[in-house]
Structure formats: structure tokens, C-alpha cells
PDB file of N, CA and C in Angstrom:
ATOM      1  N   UNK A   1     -77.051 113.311 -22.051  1.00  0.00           N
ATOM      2  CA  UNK A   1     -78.354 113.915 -22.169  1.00  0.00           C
ATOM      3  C   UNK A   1     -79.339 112.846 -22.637  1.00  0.00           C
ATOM      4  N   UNK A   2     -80.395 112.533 -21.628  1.00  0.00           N
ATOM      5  CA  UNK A   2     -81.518 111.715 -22.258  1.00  0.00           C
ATOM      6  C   UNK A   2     -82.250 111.815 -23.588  1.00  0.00           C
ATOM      7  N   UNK A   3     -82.470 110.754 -24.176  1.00  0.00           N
ATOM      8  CA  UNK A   3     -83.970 111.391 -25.389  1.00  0.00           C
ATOM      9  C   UNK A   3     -85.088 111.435 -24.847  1.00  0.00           C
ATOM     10  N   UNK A   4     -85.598 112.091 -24.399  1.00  0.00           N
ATOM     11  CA  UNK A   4     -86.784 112.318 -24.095  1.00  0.00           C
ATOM     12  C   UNK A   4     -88.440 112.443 -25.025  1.00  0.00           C
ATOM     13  N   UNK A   5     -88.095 112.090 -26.429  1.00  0.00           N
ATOM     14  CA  UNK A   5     -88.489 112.201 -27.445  1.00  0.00           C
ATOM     15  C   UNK A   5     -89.730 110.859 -26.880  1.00  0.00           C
ATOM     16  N   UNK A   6     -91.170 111.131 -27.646  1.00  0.00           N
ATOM     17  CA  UNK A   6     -92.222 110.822 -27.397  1.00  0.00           C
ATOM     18  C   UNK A   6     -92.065 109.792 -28.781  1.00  0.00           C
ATOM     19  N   UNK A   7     -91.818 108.159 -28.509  1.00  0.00           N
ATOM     20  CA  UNK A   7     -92.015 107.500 -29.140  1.00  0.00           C
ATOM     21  C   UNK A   7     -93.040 106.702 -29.980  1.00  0.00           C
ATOM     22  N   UNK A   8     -94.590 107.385 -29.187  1.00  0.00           N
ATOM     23  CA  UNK A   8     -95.439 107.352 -29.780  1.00  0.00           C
ATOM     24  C   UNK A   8     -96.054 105.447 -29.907  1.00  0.00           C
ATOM     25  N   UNK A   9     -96.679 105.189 -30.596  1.00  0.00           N
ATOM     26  CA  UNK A   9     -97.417 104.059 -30.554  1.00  0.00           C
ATOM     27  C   UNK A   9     -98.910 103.764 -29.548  1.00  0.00           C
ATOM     28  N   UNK A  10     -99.411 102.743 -29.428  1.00  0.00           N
ATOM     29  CA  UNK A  10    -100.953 102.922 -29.264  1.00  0.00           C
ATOM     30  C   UNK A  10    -101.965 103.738 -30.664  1.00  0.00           C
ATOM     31  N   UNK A  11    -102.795 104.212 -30.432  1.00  0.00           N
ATOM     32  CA  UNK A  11    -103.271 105.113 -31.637  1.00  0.00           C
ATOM     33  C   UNK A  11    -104.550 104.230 -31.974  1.00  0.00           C
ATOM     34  N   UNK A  12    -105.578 104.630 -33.082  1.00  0.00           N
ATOM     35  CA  UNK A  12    -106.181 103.911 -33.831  1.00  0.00           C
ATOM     36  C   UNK A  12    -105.797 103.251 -34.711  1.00  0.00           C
ATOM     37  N   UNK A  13    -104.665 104.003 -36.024  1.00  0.00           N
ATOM     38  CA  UNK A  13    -104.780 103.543 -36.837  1.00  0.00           C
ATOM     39  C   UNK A  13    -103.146 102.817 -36.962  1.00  0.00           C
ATOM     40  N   UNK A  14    -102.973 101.705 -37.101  1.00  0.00           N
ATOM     41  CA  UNK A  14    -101.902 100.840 -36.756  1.00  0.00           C
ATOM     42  C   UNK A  14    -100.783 100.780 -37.228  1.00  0.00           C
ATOM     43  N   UNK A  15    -101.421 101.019 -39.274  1.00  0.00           N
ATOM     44  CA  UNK A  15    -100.946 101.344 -40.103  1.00  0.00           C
ATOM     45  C   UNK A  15     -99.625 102.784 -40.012  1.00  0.00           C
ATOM     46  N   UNK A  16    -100.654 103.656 -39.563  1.00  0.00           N
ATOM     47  CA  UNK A  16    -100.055 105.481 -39.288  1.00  0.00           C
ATOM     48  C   UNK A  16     -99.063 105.331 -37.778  1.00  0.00           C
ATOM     49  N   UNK A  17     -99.722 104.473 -37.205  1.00  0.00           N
ATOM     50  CA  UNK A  17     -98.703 104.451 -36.057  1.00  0.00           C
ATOM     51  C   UNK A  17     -97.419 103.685 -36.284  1.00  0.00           C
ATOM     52  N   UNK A  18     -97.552 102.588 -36.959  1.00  0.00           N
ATOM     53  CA  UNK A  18     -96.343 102.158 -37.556  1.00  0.00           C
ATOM     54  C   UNK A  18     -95.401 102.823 -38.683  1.00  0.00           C
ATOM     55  N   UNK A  19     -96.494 103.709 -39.426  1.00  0.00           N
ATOM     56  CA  UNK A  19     -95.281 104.624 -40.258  1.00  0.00           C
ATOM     57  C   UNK A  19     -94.580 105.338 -39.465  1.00  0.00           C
ATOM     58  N   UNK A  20     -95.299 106.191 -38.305  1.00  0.00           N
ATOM     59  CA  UNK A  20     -94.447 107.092 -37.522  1.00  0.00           C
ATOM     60  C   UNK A  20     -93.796 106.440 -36.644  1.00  0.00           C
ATOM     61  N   UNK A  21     -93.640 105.412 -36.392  1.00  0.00           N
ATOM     62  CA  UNK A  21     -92.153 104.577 -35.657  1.00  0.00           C
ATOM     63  C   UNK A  21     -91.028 104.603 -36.064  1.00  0.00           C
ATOM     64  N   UNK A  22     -91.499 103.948 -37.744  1.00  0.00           N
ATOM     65  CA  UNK A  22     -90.420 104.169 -38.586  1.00  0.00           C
ATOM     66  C   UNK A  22     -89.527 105.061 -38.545  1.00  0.00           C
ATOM     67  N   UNK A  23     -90.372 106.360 -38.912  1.00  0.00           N
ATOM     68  CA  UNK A  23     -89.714 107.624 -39.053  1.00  0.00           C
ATOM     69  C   UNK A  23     -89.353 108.266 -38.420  1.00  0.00           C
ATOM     70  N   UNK A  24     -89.678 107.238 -37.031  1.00  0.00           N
ATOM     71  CA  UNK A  24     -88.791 108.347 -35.472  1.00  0.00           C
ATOM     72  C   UNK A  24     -87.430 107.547 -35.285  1.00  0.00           C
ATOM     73  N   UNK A  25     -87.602 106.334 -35.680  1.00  0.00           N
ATOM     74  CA  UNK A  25     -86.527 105.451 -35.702  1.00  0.00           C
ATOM     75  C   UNK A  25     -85.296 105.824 -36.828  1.00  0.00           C
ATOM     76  N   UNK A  26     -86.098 106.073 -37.645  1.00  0.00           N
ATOM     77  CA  UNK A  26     -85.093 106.457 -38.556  1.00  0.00           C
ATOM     78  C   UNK A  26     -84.235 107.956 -38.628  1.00  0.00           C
ATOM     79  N   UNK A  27     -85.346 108.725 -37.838  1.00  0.00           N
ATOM     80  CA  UNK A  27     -84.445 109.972 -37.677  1.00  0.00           C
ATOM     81  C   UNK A  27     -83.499 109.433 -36.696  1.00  0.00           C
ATOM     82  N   UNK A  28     -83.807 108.883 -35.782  1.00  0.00           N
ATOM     83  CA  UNK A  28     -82.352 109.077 -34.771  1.00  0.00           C
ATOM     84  C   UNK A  28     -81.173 108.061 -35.219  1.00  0.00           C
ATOM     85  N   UNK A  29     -81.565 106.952 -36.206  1.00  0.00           N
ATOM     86  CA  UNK A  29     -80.616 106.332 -36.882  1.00  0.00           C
ATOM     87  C   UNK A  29     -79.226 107.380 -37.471  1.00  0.00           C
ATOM     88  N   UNK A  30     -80.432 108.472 -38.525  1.00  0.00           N
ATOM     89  CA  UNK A  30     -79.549 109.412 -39.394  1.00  0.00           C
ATOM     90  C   UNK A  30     -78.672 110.338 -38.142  1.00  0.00           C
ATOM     91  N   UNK A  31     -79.410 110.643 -36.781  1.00  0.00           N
ATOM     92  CA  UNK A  31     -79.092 111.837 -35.924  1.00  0.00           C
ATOM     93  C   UNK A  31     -77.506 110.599 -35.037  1.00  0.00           C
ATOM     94  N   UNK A  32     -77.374 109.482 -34.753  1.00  0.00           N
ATOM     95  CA  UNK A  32     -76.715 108.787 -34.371  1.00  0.00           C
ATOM     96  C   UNK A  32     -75.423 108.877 -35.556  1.00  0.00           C
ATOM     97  N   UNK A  33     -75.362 108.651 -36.908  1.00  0.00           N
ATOM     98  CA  UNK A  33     -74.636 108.510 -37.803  1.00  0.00           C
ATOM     99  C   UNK A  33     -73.798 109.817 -38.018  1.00  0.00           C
ATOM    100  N   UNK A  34     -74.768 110.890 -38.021  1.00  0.00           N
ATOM    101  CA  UNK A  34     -73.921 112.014 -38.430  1.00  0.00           C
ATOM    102  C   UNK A  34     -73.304 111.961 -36.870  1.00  0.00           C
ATOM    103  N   UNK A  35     -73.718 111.904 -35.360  1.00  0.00           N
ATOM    104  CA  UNK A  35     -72.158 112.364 -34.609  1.00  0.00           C
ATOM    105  C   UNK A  35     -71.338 111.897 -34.557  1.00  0.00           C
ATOM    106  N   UNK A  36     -71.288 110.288 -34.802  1.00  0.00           N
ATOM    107  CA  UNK A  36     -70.030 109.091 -35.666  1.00  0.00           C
ATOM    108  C   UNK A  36     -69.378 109.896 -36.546  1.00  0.00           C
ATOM    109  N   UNK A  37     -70.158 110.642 -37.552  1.00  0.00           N
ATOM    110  CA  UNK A  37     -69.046 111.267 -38.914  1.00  0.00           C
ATOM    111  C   UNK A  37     -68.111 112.081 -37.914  1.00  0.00           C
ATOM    112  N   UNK A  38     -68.842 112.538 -37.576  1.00  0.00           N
ATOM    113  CA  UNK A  38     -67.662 113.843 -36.280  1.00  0.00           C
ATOM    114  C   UNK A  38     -66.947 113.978 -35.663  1.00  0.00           C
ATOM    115  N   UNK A  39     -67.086 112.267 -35.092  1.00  0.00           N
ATOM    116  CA  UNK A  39     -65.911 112.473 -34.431  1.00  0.00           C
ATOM    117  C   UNK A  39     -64.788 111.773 -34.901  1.00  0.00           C
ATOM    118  N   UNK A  40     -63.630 111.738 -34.599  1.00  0.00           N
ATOM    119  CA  UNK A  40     -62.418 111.585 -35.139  1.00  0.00           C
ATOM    120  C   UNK A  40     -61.918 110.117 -34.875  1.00  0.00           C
ATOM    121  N   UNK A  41     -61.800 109.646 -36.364  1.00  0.00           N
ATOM    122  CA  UNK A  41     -61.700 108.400 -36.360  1.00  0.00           C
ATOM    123  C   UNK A  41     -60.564 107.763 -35.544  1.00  0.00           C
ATOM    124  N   UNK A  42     -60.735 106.580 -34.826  1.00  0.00           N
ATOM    125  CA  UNK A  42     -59.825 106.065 -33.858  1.00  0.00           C
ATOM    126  C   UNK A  42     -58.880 104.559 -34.890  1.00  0.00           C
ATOM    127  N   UNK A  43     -57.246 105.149 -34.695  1.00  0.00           N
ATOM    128  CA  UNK A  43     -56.512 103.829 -35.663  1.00  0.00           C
ATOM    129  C   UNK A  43     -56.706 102.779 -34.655  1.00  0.00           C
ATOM    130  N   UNK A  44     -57.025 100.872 -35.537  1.00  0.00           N
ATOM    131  CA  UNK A  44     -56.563 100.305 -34.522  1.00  0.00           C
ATOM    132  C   UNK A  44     -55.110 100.415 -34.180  1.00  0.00           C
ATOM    133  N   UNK A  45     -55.049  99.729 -32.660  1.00  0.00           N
ATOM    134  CA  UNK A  45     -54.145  99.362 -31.969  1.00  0.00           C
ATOM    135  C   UNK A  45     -53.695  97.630 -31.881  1.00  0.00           C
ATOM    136  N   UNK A  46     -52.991  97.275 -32.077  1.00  0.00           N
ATOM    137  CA  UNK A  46     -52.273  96.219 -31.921  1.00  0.00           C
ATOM    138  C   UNK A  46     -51.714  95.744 -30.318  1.00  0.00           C
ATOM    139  N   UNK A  47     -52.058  95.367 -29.881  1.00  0.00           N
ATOM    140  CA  UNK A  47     -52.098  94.811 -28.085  1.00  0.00           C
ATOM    141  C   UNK A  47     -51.046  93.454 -28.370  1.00  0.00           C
ATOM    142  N   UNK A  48     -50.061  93.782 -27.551  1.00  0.00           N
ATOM    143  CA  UNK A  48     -49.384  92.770 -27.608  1.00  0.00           C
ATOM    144  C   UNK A  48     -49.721  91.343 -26.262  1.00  0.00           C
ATOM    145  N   UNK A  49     -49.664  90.357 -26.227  1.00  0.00           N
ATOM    146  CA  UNK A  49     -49.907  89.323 -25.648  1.00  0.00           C
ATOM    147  C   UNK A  49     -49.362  89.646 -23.538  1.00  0.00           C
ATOM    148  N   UNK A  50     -50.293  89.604 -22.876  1.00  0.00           N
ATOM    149  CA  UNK A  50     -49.377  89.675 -21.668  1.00  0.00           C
ATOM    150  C   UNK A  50     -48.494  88.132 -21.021  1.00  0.00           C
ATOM    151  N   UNK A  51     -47.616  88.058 -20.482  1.00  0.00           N
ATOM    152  CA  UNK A  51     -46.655  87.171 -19.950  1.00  0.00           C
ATOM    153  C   UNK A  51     -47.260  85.894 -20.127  1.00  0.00           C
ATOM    154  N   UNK A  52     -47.174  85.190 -20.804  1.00  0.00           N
ATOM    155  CA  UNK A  52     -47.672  83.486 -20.241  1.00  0.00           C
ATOM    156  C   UNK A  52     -48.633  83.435 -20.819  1.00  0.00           C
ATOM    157  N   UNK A  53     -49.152  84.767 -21.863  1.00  0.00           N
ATOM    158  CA  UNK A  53     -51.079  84.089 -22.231  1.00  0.00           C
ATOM    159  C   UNK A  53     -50.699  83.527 -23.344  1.00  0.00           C
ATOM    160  N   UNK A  54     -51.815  83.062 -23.785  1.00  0.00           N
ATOM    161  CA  UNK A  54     -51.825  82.481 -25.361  1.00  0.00           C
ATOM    162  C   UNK A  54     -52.869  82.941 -26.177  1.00  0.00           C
ATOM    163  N   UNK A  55     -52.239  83.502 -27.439  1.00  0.00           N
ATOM    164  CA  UNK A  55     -52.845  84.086 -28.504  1.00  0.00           C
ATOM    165  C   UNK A  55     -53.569  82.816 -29.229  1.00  0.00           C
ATOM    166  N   UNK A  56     -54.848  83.222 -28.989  1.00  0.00           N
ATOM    167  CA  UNK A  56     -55.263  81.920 -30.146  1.00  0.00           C
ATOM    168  C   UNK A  56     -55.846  82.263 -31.525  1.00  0.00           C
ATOM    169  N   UNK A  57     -55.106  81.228 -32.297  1.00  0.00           N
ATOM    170  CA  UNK A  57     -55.362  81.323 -33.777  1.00  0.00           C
ATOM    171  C   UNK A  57     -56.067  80.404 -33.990  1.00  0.00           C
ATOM    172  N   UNK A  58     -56.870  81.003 -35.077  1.00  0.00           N
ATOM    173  CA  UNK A  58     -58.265  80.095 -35.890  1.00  0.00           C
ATOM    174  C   UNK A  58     -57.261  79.531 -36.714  1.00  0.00           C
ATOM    175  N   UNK A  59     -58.159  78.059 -36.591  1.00  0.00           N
ATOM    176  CA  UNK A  59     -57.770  77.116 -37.524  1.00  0.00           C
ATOM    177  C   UNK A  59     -57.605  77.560 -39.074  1.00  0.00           C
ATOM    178  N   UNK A  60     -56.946  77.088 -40.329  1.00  0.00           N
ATOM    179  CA  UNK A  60     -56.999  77.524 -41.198  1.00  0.00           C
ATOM    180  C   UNK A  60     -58.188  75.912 -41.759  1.00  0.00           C
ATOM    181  N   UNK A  61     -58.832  76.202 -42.376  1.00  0.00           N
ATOM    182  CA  UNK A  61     -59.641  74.654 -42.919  1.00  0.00           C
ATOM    183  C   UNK A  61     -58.941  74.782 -44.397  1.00  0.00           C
ATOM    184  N   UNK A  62     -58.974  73.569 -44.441  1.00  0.00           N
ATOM    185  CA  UNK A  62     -58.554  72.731 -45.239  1.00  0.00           C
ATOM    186  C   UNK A  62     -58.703  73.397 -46.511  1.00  0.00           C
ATOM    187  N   UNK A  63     -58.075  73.585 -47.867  1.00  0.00           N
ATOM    188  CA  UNK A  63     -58.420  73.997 -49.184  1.00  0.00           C
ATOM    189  C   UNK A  63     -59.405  72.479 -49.866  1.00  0.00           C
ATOM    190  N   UNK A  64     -59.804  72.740 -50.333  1.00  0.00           N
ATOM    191  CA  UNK A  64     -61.219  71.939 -51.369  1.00  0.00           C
ATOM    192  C   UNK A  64     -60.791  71.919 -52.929  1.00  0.00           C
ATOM    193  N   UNK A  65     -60.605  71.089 -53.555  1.00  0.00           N
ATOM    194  CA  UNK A  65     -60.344  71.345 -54.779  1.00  0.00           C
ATOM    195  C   UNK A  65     -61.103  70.536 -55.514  1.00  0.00           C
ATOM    196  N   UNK A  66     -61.379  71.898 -56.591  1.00  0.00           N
ATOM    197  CA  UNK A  66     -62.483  71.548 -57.409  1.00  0.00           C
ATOM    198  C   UNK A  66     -62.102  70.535 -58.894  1.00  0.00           C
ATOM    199  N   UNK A  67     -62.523  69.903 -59.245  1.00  0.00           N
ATOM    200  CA  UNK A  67     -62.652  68.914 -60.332  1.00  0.00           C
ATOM    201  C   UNK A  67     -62.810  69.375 -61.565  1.00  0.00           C
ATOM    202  N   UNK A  68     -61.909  69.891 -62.832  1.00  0.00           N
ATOM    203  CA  UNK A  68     -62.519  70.255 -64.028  1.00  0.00           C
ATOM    204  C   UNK A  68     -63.716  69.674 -64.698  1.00  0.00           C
ATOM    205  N   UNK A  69     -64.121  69.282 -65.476  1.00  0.00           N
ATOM    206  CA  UNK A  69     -65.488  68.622 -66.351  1.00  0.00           C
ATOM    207  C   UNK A  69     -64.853  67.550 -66.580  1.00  0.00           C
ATOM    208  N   UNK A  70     -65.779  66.464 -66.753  1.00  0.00           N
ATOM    209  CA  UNK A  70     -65.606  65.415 -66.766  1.00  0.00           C
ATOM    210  C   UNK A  70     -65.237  65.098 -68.917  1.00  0.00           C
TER     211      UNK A  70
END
């Protein structure tokens, strides 16, 4: 289903038109979040490697060691 919701902007006052951006933005932020709460959280999955590929691992860098006081 489209939003069809009138996003508004142009106007005189730049100020008022920018508050009400905000606050259209921000409703559909909150209206986006709550149908995330709803729906049912997905576990990851663990994918195992196919034939011949290669899993690549990040380097580990180096440990740094720090110097007590002189």
C-alpha cells in the first residue's frame, strides 16, 4: 500500500514548513517502528560455506601495548 500522505513543503513561512516536515517525518519513523515491534523476530542463521569458496576472515591487528609512567 502506497503513502500517499501530503508531504507538504513550499509555504511562506520556512520556519513552520520545516517544523511540519519534521513531524511528518517523525510520525512515520514512530508508524515504521511499531510494525518492526510486531512482527516476529527472525534468529540468525549460520550459512555454511558452498564447495571450493573461501570464507574470509578479517585480519586480527596487532595488540599495542601501553607503557606504565615513566
Amino acid at each position: 500500500m502506497a503513502d500517499r500522505r501530503n508531504w507538504g513543503g513550499g509555504g511562506d513561512d520556512l520556519k513552520e514548513s520545516t517544523q511540519c516536515m519534521i513531524e511528518r517525518i517523525w510520525e512515520s519513523l514512530t508508524d515504521i517502528r511499531a510494525r518492526m515491534d510486531q512482527q516476529a523476530p527472525v534468529p540468525p542463521v549460520a550459512v555454511p560455506p558452498w564447495d571450493g569458496e573461501i570464507v574470509p576472515v578479517a585480519p586480527v591487528p596487532p595488540r599495542v601495548e601501553v607503557s606504565g609512567s615513566r
